[in-house]
Each structure stands twice: as C-alpha cells, then as structure tokens.
N, C-alpha and C. Protein backbone atom coordinates (compact mmCIF):
# COMPACT_ATOMS: atom_id res chain seq x y z
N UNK A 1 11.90 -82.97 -42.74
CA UNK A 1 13.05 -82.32 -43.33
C UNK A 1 13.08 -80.84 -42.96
N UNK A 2 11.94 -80.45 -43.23
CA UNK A 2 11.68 -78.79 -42.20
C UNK A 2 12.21 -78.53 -41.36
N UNK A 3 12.42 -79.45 -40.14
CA UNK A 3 12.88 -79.17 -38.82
C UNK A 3 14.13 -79.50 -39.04
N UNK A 4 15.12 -80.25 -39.77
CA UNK A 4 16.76 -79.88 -40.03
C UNK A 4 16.87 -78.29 -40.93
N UNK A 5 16.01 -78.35 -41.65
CA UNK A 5 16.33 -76.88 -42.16
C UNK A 5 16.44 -75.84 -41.52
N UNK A 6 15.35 -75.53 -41.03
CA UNK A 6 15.04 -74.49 -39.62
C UNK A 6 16.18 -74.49 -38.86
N UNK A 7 16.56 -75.59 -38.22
CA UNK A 7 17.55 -75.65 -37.10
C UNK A 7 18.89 -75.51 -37.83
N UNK A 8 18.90 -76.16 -38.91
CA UNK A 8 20.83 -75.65 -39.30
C UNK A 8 21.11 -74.41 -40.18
N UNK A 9 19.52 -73.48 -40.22
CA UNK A 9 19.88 -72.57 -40.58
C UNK A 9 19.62 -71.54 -39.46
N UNK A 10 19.13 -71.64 -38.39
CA UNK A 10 19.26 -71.19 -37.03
C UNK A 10 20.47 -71.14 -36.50
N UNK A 11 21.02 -71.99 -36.56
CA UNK A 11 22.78 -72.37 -35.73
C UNK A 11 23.62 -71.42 -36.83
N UNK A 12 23.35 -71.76 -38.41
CA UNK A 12 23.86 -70.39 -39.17
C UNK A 12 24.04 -69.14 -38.36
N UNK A 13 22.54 -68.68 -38.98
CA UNK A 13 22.54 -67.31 -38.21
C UNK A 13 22.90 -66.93 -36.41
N UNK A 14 22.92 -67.94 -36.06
CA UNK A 14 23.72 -67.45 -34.97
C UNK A 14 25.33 -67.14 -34.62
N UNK A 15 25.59 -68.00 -35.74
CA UNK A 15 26.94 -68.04 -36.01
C UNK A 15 27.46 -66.77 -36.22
N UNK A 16 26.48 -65.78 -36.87
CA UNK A 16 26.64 -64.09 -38.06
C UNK A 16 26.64 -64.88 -38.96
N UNK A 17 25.97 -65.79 -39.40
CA UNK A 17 25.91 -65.60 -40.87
C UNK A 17 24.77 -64.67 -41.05
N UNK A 18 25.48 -64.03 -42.49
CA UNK A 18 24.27 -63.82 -43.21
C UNK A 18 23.26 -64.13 -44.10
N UNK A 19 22.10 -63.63 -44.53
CA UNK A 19 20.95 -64.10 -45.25
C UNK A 19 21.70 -65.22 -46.48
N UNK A 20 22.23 -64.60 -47.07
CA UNK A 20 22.89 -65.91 -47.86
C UNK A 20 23.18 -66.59 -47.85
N UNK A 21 24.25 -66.99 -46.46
CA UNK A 21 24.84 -68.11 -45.79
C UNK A 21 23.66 -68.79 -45.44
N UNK A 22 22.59 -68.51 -44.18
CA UNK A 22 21.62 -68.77 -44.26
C UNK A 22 20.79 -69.83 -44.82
N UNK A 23 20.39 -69.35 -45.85
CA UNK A 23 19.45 -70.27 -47.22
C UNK A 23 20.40 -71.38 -47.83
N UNK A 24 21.70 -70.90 -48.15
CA UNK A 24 22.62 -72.07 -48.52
C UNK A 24 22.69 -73.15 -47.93
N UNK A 25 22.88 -72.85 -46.51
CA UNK A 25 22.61 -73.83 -45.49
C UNK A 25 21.37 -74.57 -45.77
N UNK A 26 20.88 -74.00 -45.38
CA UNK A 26 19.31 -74.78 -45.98
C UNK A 26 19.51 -75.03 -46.69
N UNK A 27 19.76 -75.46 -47.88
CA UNK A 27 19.12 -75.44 -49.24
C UNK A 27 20.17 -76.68 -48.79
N UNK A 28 21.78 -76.62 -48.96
CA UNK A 28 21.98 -77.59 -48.87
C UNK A 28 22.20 -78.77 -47.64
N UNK A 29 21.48 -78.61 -46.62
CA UNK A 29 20.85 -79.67 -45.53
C UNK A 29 19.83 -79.90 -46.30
N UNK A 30 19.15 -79.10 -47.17
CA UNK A 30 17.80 -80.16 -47.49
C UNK A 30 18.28 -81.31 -48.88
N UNK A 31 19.26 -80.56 -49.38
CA UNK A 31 19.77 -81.89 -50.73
C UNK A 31 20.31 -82.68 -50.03
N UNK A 32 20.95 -82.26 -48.83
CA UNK A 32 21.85 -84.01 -48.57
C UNK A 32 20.88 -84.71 -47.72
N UNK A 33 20.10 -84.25 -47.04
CA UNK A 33 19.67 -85.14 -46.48
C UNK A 33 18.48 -85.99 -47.25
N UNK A 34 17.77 -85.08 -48.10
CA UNK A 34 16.88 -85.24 -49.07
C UNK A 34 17.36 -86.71 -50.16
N UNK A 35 19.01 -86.70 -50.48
CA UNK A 35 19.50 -87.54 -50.86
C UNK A 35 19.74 -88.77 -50.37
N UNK A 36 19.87 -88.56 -48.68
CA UNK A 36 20.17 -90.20 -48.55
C UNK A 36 18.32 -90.63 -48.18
N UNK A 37 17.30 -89.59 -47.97
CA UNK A 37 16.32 -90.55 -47.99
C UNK A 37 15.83 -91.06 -49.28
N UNK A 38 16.35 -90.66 -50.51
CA UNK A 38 15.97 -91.61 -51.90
C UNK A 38 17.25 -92.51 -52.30
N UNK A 39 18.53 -92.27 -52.15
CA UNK A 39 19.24 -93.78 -52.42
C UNK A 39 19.71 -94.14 -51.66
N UNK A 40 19.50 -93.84 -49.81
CA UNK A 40 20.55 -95.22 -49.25
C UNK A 40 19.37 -96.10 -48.57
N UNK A 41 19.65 -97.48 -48.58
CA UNK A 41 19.06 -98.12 -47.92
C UNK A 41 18.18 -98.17 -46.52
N UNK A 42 19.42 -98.09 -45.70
CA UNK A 42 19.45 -97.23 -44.52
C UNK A 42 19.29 -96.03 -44.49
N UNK A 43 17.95 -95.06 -44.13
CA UNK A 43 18.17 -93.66 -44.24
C UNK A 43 18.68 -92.79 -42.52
N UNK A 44 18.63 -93.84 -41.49
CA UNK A 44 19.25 -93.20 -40.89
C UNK A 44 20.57 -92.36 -40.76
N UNK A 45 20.83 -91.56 -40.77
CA UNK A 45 21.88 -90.63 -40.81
C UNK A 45 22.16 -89.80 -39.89
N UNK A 46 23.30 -89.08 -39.73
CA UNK A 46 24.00 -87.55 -38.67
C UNK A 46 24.22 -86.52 -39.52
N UNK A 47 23.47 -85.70 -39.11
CA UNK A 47 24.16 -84.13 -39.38
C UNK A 47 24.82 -83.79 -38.43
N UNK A 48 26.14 -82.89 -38.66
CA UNK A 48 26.73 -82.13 -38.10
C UNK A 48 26.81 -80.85 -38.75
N UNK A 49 27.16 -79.72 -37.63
CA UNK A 49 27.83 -78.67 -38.37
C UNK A 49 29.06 -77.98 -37.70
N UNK A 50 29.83 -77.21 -38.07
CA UNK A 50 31.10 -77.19 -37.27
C UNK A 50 31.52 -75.84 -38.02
N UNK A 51 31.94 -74.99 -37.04
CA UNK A 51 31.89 -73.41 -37.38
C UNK A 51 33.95 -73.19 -37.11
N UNK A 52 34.27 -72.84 -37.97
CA UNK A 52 35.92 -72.74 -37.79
C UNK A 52 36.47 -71.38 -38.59
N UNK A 53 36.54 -70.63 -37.51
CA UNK A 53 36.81 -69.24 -38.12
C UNK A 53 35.77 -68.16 -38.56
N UNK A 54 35.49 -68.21 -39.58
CA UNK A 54 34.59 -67.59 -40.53
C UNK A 54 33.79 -68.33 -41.25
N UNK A 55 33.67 -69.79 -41.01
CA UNK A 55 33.23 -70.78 -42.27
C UNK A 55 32.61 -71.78 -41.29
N UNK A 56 31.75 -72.07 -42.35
CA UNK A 56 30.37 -73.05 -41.00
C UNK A 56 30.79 -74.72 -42.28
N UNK A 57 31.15 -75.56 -41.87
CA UNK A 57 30.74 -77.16 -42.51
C UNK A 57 29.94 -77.62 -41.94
N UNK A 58 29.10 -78.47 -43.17
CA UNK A 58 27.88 -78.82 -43.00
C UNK A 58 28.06 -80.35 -43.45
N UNK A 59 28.20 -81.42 -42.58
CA UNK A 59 28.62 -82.51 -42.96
C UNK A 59 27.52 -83.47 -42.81
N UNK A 60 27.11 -84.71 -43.91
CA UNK A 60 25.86 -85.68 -43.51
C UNK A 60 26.26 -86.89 -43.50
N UNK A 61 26.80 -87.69 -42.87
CA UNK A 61 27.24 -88.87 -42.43
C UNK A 61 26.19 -90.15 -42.74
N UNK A 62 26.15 -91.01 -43.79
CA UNK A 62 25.32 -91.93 -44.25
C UNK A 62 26.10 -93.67 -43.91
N UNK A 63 24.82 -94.47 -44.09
CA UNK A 63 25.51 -95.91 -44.19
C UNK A 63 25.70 -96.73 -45.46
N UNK A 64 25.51 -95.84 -46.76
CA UNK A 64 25.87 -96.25 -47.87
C UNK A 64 27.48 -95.59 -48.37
N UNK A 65 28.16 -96.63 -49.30
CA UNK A 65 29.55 -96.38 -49.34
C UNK A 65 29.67 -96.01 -50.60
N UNK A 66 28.46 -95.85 -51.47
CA UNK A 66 28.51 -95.16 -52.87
C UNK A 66 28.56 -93.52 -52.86
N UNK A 67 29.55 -93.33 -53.32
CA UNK A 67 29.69 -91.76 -53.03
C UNK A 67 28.98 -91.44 -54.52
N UNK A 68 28.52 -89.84 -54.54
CA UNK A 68 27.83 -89.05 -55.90
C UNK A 68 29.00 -88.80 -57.01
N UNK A 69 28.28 -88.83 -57.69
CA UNK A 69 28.84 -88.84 -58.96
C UNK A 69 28.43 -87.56 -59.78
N UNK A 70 29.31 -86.38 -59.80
CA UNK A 70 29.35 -84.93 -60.09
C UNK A 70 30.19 -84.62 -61.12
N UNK A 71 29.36 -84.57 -62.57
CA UNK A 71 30.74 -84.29 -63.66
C UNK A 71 30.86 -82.59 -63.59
N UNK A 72 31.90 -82.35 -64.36
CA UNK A 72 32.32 -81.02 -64.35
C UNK A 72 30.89 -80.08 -65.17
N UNK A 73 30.48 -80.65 -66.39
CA UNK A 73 29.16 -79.63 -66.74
C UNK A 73 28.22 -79.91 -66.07
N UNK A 74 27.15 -78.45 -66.00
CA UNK A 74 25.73 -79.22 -65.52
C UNK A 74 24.97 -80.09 -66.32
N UNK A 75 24.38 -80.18 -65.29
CA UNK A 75 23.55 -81.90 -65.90
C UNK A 75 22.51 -81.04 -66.59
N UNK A 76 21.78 -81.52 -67.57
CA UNK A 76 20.28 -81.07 -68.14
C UNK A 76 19.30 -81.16 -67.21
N UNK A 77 18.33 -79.92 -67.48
CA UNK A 77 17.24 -79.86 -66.29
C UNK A 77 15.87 -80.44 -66.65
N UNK A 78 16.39 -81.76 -67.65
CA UNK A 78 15.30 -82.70 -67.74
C UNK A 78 15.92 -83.87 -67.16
N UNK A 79 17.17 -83.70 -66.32
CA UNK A 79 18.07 -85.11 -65.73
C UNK A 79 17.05 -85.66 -64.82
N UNK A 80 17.11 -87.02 -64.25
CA UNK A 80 16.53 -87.48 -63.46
C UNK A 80 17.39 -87.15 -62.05
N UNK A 81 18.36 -87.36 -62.41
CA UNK A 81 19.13 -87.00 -60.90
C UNK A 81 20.62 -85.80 -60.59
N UNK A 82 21.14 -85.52 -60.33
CA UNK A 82 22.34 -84.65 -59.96
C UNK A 82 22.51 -82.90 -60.37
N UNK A 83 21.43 -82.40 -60.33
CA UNK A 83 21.27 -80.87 -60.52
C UNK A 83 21.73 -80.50 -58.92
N UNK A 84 20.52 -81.20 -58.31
CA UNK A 84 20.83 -80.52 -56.86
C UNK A 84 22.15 -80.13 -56.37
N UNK A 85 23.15 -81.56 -56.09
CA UNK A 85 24.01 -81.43 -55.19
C UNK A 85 25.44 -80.86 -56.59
N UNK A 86 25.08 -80.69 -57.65
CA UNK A 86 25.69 -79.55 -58.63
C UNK A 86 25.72 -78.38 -58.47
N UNK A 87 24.24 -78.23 -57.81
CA UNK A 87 24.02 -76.41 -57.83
C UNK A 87 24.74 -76.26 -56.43
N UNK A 88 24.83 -77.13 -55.39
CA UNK A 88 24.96 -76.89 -54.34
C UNK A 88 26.89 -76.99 -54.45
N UNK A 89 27.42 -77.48 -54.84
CA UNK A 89 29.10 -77.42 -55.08
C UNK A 89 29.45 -76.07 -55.75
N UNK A 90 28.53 -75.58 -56.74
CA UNK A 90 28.88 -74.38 -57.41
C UNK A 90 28.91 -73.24 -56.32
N UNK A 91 27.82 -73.54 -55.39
CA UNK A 91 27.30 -72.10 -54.61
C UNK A 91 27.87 -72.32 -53.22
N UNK A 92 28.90 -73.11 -52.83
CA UNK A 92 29.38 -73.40 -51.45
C UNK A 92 31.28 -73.09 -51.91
N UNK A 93 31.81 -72.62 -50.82
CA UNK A 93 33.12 -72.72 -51.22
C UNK A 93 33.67 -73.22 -51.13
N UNK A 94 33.25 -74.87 -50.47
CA UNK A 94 33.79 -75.98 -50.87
C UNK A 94 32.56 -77.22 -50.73
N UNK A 95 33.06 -78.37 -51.56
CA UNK A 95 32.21 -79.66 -51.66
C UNK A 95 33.17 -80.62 -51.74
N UNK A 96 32.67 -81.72 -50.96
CA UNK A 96 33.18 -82.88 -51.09
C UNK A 96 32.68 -84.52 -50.39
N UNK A 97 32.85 -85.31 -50.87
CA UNK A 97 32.40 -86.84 -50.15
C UNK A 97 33.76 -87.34 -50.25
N UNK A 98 33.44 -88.29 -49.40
CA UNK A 98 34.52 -89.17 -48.98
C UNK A 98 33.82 -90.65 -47.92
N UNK A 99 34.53 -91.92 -48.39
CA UNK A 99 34.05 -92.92 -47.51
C UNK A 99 34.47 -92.68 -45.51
N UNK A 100 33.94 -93.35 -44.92
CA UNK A 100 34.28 -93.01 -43.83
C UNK A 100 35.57 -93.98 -43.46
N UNK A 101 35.67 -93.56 -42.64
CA UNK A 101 37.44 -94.36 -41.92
C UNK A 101 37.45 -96.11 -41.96
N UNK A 102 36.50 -96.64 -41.91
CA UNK A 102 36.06 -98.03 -41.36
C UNK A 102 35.36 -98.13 -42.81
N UNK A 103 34.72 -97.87 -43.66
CA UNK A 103 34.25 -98.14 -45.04
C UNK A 103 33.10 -98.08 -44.96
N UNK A 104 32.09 -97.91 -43.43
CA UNK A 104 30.44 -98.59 -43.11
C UNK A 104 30.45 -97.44 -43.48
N UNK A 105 30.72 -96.44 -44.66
CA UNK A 105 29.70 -95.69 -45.17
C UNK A 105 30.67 -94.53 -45.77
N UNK A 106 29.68 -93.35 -45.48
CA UNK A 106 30.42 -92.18 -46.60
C UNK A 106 30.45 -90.68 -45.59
N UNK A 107 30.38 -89.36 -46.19
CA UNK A 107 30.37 -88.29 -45.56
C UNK A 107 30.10 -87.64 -46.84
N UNK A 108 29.23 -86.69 -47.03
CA UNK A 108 29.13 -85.64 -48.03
C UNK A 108 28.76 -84.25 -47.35
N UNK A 109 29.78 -82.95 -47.61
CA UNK A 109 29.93 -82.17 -46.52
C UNK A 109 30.30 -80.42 -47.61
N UNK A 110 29.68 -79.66 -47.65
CA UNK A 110 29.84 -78.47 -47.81
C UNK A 110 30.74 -77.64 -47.17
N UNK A 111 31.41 -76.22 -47.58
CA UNK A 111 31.47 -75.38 -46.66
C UNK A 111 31.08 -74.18 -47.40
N UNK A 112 30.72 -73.02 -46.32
CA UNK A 112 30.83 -71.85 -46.76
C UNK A 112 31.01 -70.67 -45.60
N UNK A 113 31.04 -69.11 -46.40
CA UNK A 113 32.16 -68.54 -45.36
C UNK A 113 30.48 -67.92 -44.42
N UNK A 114 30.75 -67.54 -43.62
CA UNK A 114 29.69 -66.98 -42.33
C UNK A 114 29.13 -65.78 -42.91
C-alpha cells in the first residue's frame, strides 16, 4: 500500500500541489484502496488519477457493486467501520461512488484543488 501512496502523492506534487494536497492524496489512496482489500472479494483493482485544471481526481475502480454507505453525521470513533472514507469526503472538495457502466462493479473517487 506504501508504494500507491508514495507514487500518487508524487504525481500530486508534481502536479504543484501542495503539502496538503499532497497527504490528502495519500491519505485518501490509502482508504480506498485499503477498503477494497477488506470488503471486496476480488481485491484486484485500478487507480487512476486525472489532473483537470487546478484539481487532481483520484478514482479506485473495484469488482464489487456495493457502493459505501456515508450518513450525514460522523460515525462514533468506537465504529467498526466508516470514519475513514467520512473524514476523507469532509477534507476533499468532492466525494463520490458510483456503479460502473456495465454493473461488474463500482468507482469511488475524490477530488481536490492542486
């Protein structure tokens, strides 16, 4: 998981992001990917990232079609599951999943500005 961190927060900072952008990145390449290796079956997966303007998306392409389940309060930090990709919607300027085109799966994808 180190070596997606490193690298998509490398492609960050090359981008100009800064230190903040940075770690965000990281932080959230390590929840999504961190996520499909504890609930999808299949943990093979794609990262992408895609830089448009001023704003880097950070998209993780899975073969499970259960998308997360994110209520509006935070969860308690004795939850078993959904702090992470909570903290990570709060601190990105955008979040979202969606199934993929064909249904064999999902997309859960951040953005934030450079």
């Amino acid at each position: 998981m180190e070596r997606w961190r490193a690298a998509s927060g490398s492609v960050a900072l090359r981008w100009g992001g800064g230190r903040d952008t940075v770690e965000l990145v990281r932080l959230g390449v390590s929840e999504l990917l961190g996520n499909v290796a504890k609930h999808v079956e299949n943990p093979r997966c794609y990262l992408r990232m895609a830089r448009i303007g001023a704003e880097v998306t950070v998209q993780v392409f899975d073969r499970s079609v259960r998308l997360p389940v994110l209520g509006q309060e935070a969860p308690g930090w004795d939850a078993e599951s959904g702090r992470g990709l909570w903290m990570l919607r709060e601190m990105a300027d955008g979040f979202g999943c969606e199934r993929t085109l064909r249904c064999v799966g999902k997309i859960v994808w951040f953005r934030c500005a450079l």
